[in-house]
Protein backbone atom coordinates (compact mmCIF):
# COMPACT_ATOMS: atom_id res chain seq x y z
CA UNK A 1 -167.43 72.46 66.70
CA UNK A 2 -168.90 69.58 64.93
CA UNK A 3 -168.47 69.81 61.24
CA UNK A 4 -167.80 73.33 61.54
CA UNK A 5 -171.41 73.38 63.47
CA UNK A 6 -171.38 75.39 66.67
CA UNK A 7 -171.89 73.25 69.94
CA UNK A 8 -173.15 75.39 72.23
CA UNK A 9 -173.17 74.89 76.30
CA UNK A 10 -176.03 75.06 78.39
CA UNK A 11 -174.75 78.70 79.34
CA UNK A 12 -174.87 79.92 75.50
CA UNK A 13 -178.36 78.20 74.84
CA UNK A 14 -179.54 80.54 77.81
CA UNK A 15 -178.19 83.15 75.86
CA UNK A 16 -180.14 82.15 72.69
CA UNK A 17 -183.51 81.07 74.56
CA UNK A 18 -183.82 84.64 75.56
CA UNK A 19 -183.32 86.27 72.05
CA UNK A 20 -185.80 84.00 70.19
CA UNK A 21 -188.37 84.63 73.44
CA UNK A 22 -187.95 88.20 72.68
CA UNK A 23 -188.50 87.59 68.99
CA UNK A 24 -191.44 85.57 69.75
CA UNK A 25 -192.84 88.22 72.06
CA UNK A 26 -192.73 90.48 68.97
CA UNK A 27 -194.94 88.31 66.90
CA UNK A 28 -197.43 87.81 69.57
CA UNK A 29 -197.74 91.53 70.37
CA UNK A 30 -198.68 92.21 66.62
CA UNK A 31 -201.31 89.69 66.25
CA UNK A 32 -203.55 92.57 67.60
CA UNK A 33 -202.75 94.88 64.79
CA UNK A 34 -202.86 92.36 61.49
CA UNK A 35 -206.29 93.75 60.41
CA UNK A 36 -208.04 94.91 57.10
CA UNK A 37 -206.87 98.02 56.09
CA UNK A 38 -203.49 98.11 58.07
CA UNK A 39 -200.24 98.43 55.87
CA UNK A 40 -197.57 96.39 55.91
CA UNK A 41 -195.45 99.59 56.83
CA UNK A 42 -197.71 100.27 59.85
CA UNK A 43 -197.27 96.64 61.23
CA UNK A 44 -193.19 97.10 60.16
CA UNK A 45 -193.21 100.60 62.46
CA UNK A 46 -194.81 99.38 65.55
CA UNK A 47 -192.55 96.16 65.63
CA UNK A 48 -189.58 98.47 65.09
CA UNK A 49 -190.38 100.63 67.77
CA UNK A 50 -191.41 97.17 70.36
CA UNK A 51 -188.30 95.98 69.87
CA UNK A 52 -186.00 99.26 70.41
CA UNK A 53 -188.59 100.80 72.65
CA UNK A 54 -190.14 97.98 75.34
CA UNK A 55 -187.11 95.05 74.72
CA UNK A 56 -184.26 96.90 74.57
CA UNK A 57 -182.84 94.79 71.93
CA UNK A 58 -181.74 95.24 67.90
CA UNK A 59 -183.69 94.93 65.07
CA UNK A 60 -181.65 92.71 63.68
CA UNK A 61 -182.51 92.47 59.83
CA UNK A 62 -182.07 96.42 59.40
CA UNK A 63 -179.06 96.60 57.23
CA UNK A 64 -178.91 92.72 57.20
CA UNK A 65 -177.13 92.30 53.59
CA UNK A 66 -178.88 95.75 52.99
CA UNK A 67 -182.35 94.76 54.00
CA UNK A 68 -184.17 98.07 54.81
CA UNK A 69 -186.83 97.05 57.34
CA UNK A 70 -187.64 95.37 60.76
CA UNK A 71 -189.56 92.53 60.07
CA UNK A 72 -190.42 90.63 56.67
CA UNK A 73 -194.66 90.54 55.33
CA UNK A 74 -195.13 88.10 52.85
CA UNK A 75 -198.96 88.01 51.67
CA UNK A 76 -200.55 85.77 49.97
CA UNK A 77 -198.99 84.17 46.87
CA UNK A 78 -195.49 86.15 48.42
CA UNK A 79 -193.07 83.18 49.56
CA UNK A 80 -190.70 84.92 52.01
CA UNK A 81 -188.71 87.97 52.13
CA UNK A 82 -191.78 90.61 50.99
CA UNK A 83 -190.39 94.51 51.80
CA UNK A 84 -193.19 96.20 54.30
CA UNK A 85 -194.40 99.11 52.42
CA UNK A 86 -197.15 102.09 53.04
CA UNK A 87 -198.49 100.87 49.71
CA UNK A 88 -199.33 97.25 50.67
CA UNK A 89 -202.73 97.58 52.86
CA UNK A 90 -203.83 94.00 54.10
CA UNK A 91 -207.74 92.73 53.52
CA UNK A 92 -210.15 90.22 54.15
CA UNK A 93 -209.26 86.85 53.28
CA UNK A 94 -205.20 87.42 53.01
CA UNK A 95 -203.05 85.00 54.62
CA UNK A 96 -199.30 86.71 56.24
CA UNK A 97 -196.34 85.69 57.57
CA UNK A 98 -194.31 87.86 59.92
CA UNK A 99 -190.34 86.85 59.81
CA UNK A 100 -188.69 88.74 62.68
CA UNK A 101 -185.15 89.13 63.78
CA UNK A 102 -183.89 90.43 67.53
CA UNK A 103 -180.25 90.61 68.63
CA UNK A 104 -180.18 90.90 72.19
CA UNK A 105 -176.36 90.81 73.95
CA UNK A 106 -175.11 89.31 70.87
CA UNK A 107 -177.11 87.08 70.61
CA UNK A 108 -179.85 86.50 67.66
CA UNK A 109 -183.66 85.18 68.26
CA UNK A 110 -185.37 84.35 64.78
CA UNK A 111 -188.95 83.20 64.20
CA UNK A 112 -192.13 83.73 61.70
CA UNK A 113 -195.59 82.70 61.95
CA UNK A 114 -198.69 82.98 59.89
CA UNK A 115 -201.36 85.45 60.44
CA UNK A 116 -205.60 85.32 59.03
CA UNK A 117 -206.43 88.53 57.81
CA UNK A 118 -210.24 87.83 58.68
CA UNK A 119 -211.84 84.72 57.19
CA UNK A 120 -209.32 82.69 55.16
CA UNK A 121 -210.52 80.74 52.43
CA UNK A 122 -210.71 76.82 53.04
CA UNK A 123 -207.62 76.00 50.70
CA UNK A 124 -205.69 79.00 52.80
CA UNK A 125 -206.34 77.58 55.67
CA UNK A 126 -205.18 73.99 55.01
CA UNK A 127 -202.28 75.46 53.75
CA UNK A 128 -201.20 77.57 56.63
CA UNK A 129 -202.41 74.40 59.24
CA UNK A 130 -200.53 71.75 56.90
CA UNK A 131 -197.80 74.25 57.05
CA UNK A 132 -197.63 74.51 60.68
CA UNK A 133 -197.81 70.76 60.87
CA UNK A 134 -195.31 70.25 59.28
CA UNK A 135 -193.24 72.28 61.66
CA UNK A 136 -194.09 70.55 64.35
CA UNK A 137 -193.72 67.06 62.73
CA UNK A 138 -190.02 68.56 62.30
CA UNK A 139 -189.39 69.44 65.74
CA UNK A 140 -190.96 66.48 66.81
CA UNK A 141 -187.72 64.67 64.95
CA UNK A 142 -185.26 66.75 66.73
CA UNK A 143 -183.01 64.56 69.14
CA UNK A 144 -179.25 63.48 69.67
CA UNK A 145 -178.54 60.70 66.71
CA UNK A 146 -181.33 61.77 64.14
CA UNK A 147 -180.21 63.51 61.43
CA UNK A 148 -181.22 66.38 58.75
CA UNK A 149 -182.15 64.22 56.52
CA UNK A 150 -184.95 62.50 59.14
CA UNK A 151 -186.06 66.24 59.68
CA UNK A 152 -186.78 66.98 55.74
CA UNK A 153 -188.60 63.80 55.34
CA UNK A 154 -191.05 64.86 58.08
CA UNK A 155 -191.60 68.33 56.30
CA UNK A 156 -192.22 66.62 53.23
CA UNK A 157 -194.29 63.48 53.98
CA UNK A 158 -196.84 66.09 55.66
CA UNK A 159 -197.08 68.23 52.67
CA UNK A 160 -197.25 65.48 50.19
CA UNK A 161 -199.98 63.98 51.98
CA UNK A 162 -202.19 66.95 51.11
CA UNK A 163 -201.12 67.76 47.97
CA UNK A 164 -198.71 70.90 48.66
CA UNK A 165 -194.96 71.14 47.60
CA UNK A 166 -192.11 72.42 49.26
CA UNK A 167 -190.12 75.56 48.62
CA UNK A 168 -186.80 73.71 47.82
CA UNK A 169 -184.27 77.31 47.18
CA UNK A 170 -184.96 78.47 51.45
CA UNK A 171 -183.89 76.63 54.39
CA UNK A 172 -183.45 76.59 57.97
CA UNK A 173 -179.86 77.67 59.65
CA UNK A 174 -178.00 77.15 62.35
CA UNK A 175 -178.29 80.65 64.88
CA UNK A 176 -176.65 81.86 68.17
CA UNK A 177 -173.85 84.60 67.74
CA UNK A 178 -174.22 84.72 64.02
CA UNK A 179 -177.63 85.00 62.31
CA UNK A 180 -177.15 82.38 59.54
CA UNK A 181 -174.84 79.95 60.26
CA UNK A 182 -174.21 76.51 59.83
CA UNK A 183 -175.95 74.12 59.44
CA UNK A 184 -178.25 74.02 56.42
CA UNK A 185 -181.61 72.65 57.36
CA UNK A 186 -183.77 71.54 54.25
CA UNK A 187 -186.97 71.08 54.16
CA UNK A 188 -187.20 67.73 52.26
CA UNK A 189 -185.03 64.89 52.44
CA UNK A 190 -184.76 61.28 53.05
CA UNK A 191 -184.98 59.58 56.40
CA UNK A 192 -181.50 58.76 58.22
CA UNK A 193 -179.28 60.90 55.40
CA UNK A 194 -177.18 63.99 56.31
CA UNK A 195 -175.60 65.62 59.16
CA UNK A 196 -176.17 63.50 63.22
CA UNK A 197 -177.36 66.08 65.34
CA UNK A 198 -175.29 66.58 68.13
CA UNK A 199 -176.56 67.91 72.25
CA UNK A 200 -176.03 71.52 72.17
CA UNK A 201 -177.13 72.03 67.97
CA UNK A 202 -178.81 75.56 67.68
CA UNK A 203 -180.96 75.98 64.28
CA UNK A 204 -184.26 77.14 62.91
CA UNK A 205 -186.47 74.96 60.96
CA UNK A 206 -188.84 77.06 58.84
CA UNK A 207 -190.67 75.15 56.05
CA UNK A 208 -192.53 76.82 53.59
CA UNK A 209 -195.31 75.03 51.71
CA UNK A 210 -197.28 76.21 48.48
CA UNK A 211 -200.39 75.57 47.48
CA UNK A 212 -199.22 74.52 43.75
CA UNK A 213 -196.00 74.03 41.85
CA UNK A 214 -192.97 74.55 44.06
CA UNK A 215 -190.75 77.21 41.55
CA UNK A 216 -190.08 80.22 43.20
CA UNK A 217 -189.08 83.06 41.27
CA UNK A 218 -187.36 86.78 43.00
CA UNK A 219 -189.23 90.15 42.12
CA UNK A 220 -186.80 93.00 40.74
CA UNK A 221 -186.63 94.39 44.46
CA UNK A 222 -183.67 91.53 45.04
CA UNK A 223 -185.72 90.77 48.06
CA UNK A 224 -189.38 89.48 47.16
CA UNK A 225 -189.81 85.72 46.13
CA UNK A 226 -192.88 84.94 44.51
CA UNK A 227 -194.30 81.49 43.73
CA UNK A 228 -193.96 80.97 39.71
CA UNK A 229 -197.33 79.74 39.27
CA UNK A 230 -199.22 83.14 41.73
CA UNK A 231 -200.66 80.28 44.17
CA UNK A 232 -200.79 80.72 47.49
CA UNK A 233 -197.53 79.84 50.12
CA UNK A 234 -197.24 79.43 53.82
CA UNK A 235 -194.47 79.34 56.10
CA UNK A 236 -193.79 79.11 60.16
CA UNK A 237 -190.11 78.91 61.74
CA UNK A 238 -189.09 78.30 65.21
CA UNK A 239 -185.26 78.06 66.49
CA UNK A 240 -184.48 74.27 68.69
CA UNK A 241 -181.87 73.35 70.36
CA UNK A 242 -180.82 69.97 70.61
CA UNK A 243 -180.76 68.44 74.16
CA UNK A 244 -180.22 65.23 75.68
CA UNK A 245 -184.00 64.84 75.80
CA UNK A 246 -184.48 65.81 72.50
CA UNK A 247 -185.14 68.92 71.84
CA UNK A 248 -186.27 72.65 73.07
CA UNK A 249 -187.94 75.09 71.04
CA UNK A 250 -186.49 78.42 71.96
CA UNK A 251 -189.10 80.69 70.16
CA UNK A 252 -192.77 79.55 71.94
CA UNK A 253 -194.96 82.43 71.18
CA UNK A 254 -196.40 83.36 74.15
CA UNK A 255 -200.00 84.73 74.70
CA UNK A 256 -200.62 84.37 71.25
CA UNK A 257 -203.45 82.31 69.40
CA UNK A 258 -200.82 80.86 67.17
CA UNK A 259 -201.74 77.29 68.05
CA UNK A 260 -205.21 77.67 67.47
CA UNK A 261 -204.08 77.80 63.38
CA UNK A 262 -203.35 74.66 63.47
CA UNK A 263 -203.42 70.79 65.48
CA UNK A 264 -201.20 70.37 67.56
């Protein structure tokens, strides 16, 4: 322990590499299905069933501080945690993100990407490729000796540059035999301030970037956040692990056009 942060061996990271593969697997064997006229229920019911079904493995956000579905559908001007529901049908032009959960031998996987429901409109598309930029300029950070704070500042130097804010209430967390864990990973911050990261750090960095002001407000579900001002919101996570390299995504989606969203 490091702060009260989990170090994990190379024998526990194994452990965690193959949850958030099996979470990413999830998300890539969707992409197929994210189509007009599809509900967010539908997409909710066949990712259920992948997971129990074909991986073997636990939904793990059913029951999750009373959370009643599989994965989480946020649309649009939806920030994160949007219910699926038989009500919500997708359509041309809608922008989603798919958060999904596994627990596989104890073990949690955790990732979310953003899907094109058809032809985006340009500003929805430079939000969900600044998004994933961002992302990657935070992974690209990750290495024994930087710190959070060098992390943040690469999330928010991306999104400032094109105009976007960043969610400041949501953050990334530290994962491995307990879904949300320490440490806190924020998504803005200032270079060389905060926590060291240490070989054998497991987290998630999952920024989420809005097209206008960066207030967030939760719907009366106790679930749904909502940007204040109804513009549109973005966000992609992957779990790393720290290594003496640098660092490891665990969560590559395979298969998937994910990358093609985005530069890389």
């Amino acid at each position: 322990m490091a702060r009260g942060i989990p170090i994990h061996s190379a024998q526990n990271i194994q452990m965690a590499r193959r949850a958030g593969q099996l979470a990413a697997e999830v998300l890539s064997m969707i992409e197929a299905h994210v189509v007009p006229g599809v509900s967010t229920e539908t997409l909710d019911r066949i990712c259920h069933d992948h997971i129990v079904n074909v991986q073997g493995a636990i939904p793990a956000n059913v029951g999750y501080l009373g959370y009643p579905k599989t994965i989480l559908t946020s649309v649009n001007q939806v920030v994160c945690h949007g219910i699926p529901s038989p009500a919500k049908i997708l359509k041309k032009g809608d922008i989603l993100n798919i958060d999904v959960a596994v627990m596989k031998d104890g073990w949690f996987g955790d990732t979310s990407r953003m899907y094109f429901v058809g032809a985006p409109s340009t500003l929805a598309r430079r939000l969900v490729n600044t998004t994933y930029e961002a992302l990657l300029a935070a992974i690209g950070q990750v290495r024994p000796g930087a710190t959070l704070g060098d992390i943040g500042h690469a999330i928010q130097a991306v999104a400032q540059r094109e105009h976007f804010s960043v969610v400041r209430e949501y953050s990334g967390h530290g994962i491995g035999q307990v879904y949300h864990d320490k440490p806190q990973v924020l998504h803005y911050g200032r270079r060389g301030e905060g926590l060291q990261l240490e070989v054998g750090m497991v987290f998630t960095i999952e920024p989420m970037l809005n097209a206008g002001r960066c207030e967030t407000k939760e719907l009366a579900d106790g679930w749904t956040v909502v940007t204040k001002d109804r513009s549109l919101s973005a966000q992609w996570e992957h779990m790393v692990a720290v290594t003496p390299e640098g660092c490891e995504v665990l969560t590559v989606w395979p298969s998937s056009s994910a990358t093609a969203y985005a530069p890389v």
